[in-house]
PDB file of N, CA and C in Angstrom:
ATOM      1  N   UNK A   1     -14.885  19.258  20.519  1.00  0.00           N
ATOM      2  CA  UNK A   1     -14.377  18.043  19.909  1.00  0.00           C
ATOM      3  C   UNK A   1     -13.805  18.388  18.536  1.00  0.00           C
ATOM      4  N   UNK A   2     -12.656  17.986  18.347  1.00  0.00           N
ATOM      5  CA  UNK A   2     -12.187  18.325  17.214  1.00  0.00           C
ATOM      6  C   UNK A   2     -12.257  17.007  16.002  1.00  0.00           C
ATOM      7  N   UNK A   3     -12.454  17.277  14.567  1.00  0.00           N
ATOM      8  CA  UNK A   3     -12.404  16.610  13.474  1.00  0.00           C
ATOM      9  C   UNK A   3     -11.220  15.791  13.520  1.00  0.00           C
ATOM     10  N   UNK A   4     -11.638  14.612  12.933  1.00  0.00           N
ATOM     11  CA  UNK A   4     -10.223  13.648  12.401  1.00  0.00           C
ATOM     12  C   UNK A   4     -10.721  13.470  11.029  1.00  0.00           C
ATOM     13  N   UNK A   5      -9.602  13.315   9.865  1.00  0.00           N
ATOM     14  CA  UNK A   5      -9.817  12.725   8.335  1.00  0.00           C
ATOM     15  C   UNK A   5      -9.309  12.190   8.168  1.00  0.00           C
ATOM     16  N   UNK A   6      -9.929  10.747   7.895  1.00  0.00           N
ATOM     17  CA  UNK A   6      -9.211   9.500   7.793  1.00  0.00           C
ATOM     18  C   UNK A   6      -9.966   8.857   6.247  1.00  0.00           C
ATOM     19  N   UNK A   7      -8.506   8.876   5.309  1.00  0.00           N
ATOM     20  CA  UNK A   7      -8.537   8.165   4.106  1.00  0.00           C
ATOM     21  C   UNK A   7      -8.559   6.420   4.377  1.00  0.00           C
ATOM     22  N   UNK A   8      -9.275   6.064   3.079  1.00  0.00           N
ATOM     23  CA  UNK A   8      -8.829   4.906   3.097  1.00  0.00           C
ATOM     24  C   UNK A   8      -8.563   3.902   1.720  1.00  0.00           C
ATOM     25  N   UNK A   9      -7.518   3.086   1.527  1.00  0.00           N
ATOM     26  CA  UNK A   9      -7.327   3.139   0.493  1.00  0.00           C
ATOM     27  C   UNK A   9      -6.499   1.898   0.176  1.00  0.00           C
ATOM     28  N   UNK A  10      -7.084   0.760  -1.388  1.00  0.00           N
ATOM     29  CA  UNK A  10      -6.413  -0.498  -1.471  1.00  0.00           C
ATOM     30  C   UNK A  10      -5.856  -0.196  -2.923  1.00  0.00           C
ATOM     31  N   UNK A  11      -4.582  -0.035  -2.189  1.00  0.00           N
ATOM     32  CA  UNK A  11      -3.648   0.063  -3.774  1.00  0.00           C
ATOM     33  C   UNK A  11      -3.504  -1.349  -5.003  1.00  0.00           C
ATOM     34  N   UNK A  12      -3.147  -0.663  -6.027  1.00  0.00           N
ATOM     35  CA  UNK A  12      -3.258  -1.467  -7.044  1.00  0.00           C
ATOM     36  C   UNK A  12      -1.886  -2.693  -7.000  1.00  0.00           C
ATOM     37  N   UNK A  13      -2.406  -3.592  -7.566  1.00  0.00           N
ATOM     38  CA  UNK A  13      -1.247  -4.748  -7.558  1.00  0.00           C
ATOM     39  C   UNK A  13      -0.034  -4.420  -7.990  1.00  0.00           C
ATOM     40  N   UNK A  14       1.207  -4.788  -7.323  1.00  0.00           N
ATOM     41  CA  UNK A  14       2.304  -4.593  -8.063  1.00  0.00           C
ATOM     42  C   UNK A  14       2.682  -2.873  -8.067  1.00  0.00           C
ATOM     43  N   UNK A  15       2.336  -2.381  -6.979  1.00  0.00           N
ATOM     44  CA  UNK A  15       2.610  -0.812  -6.883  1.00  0.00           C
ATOM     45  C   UNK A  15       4.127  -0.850  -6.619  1.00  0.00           C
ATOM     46  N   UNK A  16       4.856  -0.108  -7.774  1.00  0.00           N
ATOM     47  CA  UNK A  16       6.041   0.217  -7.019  1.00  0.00           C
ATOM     48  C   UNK A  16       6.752   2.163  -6.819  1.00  0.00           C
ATOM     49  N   UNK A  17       7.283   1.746  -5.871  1.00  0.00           N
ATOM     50  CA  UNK A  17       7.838   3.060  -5.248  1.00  0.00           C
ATOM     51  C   UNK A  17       8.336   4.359  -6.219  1.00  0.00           C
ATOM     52  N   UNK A  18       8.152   5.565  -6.394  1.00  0.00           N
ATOM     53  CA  UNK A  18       8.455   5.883  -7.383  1.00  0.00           C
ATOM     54  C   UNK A  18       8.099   6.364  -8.640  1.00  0.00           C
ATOM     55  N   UNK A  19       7.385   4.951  -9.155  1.00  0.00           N
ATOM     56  CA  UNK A  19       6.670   5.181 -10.402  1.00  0.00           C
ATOM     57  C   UNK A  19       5.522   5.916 -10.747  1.00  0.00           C
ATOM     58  N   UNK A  20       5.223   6.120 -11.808  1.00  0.00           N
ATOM     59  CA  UNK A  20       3.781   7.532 -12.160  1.00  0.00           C
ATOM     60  C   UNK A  20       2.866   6.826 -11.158  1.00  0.00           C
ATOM     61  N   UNK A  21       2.315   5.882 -10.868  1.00  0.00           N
ATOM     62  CA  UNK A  21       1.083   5.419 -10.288  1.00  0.00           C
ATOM     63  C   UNK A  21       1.313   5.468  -9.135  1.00  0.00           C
ATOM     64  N   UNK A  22       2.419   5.773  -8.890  1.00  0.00           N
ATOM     65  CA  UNK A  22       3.053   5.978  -7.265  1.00  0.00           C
ATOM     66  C   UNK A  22       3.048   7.451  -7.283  1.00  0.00           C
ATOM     67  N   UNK A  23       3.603   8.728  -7.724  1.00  0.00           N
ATOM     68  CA  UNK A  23       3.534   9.585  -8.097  1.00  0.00           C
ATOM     69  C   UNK A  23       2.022  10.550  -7.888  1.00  0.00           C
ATOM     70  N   UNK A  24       1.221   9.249  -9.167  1.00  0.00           N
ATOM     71  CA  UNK A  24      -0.043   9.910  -8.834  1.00  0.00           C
ATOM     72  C   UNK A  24      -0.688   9.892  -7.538  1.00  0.00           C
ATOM     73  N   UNK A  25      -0.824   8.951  -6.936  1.00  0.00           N
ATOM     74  CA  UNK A  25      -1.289   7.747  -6.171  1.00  0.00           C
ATOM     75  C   UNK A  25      -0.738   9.440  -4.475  1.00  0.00           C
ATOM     76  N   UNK A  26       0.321   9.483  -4.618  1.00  0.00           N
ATOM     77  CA  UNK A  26       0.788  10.328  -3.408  1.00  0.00           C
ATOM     78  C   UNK A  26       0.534  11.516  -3.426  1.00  0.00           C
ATOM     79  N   UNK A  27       0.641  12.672  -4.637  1.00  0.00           N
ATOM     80  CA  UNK A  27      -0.674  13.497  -5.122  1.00  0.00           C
ATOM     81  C   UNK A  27      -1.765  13.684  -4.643  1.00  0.00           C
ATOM     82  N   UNK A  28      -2.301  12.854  -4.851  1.00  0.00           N
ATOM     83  CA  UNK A  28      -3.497  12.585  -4.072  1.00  0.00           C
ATOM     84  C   UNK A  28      -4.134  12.902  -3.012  1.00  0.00           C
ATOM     85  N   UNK A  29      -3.182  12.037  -2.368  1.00  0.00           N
ATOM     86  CA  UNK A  29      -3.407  11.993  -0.987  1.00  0.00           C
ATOM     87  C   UNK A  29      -2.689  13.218  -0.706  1.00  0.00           C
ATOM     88  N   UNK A  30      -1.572  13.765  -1.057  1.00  0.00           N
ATOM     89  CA  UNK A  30      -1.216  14.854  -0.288  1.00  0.00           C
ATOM     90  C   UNK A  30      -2.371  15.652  -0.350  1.00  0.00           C
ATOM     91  N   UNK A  31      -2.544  16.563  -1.238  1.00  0.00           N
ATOM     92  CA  UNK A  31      -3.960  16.983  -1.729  1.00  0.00           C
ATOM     93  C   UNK A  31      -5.348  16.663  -0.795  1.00  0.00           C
ATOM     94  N   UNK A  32      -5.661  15.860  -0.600  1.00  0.00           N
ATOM     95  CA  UNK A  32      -6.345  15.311   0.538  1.00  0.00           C
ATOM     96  C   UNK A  32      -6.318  15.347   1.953  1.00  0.00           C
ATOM     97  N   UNK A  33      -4.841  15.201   2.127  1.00  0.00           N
ATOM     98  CA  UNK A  33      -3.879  15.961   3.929  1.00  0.00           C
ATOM     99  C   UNK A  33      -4.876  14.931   4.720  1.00  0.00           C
ATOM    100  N   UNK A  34      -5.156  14.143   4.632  1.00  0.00           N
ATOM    101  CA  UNK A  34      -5.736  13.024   6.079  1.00  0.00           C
ATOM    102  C   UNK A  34      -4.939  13.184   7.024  1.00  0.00           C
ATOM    103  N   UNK A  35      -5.564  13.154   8.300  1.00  0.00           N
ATOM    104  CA  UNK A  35      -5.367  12.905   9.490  1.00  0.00           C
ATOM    105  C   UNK A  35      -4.271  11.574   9.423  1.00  0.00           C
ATOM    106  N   UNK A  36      -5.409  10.808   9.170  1.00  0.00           N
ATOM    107  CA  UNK A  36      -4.807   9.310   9.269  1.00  0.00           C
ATOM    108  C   UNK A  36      -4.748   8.707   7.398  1.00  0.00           C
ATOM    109  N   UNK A  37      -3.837   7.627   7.128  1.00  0.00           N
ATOM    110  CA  UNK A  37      -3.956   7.251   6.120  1.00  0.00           C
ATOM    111  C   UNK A  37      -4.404   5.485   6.100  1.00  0.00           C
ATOM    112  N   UNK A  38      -5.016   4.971   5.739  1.00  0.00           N
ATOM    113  CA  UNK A  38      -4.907   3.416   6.507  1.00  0.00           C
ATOM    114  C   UNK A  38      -4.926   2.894   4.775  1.00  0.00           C
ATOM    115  N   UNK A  39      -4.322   1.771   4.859  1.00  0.00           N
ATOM    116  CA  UNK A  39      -3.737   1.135   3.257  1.00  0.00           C
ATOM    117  C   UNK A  39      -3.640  -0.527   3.881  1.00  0.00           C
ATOM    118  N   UNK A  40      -3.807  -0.838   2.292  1.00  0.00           N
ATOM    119  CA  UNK A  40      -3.949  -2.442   2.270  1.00  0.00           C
ATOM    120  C   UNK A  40      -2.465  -2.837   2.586  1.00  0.00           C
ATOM    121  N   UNK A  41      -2.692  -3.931   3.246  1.00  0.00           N
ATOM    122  CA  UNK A  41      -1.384  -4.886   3.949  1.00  0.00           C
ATOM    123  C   UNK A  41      -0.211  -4.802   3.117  1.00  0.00           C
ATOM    124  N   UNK A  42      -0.238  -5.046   2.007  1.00  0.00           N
ATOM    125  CA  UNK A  42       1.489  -5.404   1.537  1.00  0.00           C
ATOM    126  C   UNK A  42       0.825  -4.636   0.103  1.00  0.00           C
ATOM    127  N   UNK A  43       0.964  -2.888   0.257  1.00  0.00           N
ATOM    128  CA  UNK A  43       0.899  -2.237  -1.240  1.00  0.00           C
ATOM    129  C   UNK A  43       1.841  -2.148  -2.347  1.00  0.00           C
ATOM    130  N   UNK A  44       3.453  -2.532  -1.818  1.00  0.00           N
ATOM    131  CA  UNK A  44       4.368  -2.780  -2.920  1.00  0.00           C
ATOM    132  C   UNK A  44       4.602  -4.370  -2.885  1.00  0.00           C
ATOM    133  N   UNK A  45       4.888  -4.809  -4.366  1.00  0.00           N
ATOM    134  CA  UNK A  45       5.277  -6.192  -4.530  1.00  0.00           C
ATOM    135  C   UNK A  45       4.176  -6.694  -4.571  1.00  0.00           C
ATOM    136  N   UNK A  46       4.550  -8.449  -4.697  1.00  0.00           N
ATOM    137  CA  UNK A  46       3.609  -9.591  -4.769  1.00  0.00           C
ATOM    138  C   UNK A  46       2.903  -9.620  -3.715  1.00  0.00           C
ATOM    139  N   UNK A  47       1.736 -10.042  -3.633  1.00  0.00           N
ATOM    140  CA  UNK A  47       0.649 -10.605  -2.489  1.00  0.00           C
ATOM    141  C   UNK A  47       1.240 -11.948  -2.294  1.00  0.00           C
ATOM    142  N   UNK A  48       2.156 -12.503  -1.334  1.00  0.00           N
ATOM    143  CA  UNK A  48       2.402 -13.749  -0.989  1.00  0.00           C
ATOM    144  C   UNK A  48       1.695 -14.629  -0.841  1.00  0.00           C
ATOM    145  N   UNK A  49       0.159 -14.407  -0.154  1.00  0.00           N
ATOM    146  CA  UNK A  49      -0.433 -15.552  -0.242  1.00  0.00           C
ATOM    147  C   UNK A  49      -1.577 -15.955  -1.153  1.00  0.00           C
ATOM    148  N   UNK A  50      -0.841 -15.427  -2.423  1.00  0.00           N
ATOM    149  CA  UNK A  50      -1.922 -15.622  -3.584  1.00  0.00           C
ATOM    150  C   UNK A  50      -1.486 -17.158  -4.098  1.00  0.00           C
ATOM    151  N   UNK A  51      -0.648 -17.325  -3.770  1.00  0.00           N
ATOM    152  CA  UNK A  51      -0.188 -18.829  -4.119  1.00  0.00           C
ATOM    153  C   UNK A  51      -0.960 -19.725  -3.717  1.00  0.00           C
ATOM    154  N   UNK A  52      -1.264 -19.658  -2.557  1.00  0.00           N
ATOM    155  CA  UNK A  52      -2.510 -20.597  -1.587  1.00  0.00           C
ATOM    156  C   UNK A  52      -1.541 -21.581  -1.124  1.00  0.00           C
ATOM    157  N   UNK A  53      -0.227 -21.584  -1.081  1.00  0.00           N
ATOM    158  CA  UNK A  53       0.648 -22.559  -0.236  1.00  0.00           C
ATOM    159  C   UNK A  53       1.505 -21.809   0.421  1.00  0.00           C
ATOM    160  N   UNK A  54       2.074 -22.070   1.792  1.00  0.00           N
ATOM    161  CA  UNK A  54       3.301 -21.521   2.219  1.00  0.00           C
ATOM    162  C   UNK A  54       4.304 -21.812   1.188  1.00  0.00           C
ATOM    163  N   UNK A  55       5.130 -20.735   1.085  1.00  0.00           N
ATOM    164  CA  UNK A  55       6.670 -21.095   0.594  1.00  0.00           C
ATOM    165  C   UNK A  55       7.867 -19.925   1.506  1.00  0.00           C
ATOM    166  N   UNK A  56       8.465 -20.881   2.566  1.00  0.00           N
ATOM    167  CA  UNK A  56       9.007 -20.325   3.019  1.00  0.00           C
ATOM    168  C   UNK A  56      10.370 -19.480   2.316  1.00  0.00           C
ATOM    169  N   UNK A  57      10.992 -19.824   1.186  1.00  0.00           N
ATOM    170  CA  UNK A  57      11.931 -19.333   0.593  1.00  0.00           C
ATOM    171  C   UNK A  57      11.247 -17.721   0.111  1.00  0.00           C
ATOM    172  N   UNK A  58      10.169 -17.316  -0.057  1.00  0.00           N
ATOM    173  CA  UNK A  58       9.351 -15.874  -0.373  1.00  0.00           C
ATOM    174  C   UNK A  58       9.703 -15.253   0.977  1.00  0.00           C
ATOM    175  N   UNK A  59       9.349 -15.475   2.007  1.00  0.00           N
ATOM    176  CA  UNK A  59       9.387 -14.820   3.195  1.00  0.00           C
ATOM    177  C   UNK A  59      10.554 -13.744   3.673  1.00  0.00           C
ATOM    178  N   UNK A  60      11.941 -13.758   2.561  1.00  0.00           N
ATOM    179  CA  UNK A  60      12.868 -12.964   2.708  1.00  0.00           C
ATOM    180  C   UNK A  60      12.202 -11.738   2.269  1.00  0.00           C
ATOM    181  N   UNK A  61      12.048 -11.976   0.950  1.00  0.00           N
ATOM    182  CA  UNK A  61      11.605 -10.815  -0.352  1.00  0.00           C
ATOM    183  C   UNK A  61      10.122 -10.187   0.300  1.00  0.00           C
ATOM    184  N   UNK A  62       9.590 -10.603   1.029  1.00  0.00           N
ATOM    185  CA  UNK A  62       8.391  -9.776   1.561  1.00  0.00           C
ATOM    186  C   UNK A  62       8.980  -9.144   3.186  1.00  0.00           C
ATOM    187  N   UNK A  63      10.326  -9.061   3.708  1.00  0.00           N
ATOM    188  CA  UNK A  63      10.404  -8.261   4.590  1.00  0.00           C
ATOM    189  C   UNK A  63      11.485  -7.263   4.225  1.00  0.00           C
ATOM    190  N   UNK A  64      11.461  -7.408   2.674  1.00  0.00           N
ATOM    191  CA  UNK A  64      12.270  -6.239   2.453  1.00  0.00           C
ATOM    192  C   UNK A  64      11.863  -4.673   2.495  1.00  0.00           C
TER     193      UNK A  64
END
């Protein structure tokens, strides 16, 4: 039976692509080499449903 390494990991709010915390953030994990990587639902941008209401006019900007 062979090993699997599976990270797991809830990025910080407002992560964007790129930047040092992104930078660091991938570092990391390379460094680490997981099998699998598993990450929180929507790690770049706003959390949409922090509003606590639908607003369908958001729904573009979160399938970008």
């Amino acid at each position: 039976m062979s090993e699997l390494k599976v990270a797991v990991a809830q990025w910080p709010d407002g992560l964007r692509p790129g930047g040092s915390t992104w930078k660091s953030i991938a570092a990391e994990v390379a460094a680490q080499a997981p099998d699998v990587l598993v990450t929180n639902e929507m790690p770049f941008g706003r959390w949409l449903a922090e509003a606590g209401r639908y607003d369908p006019e958001l729904i573009p900007a979160g399938l970008k």
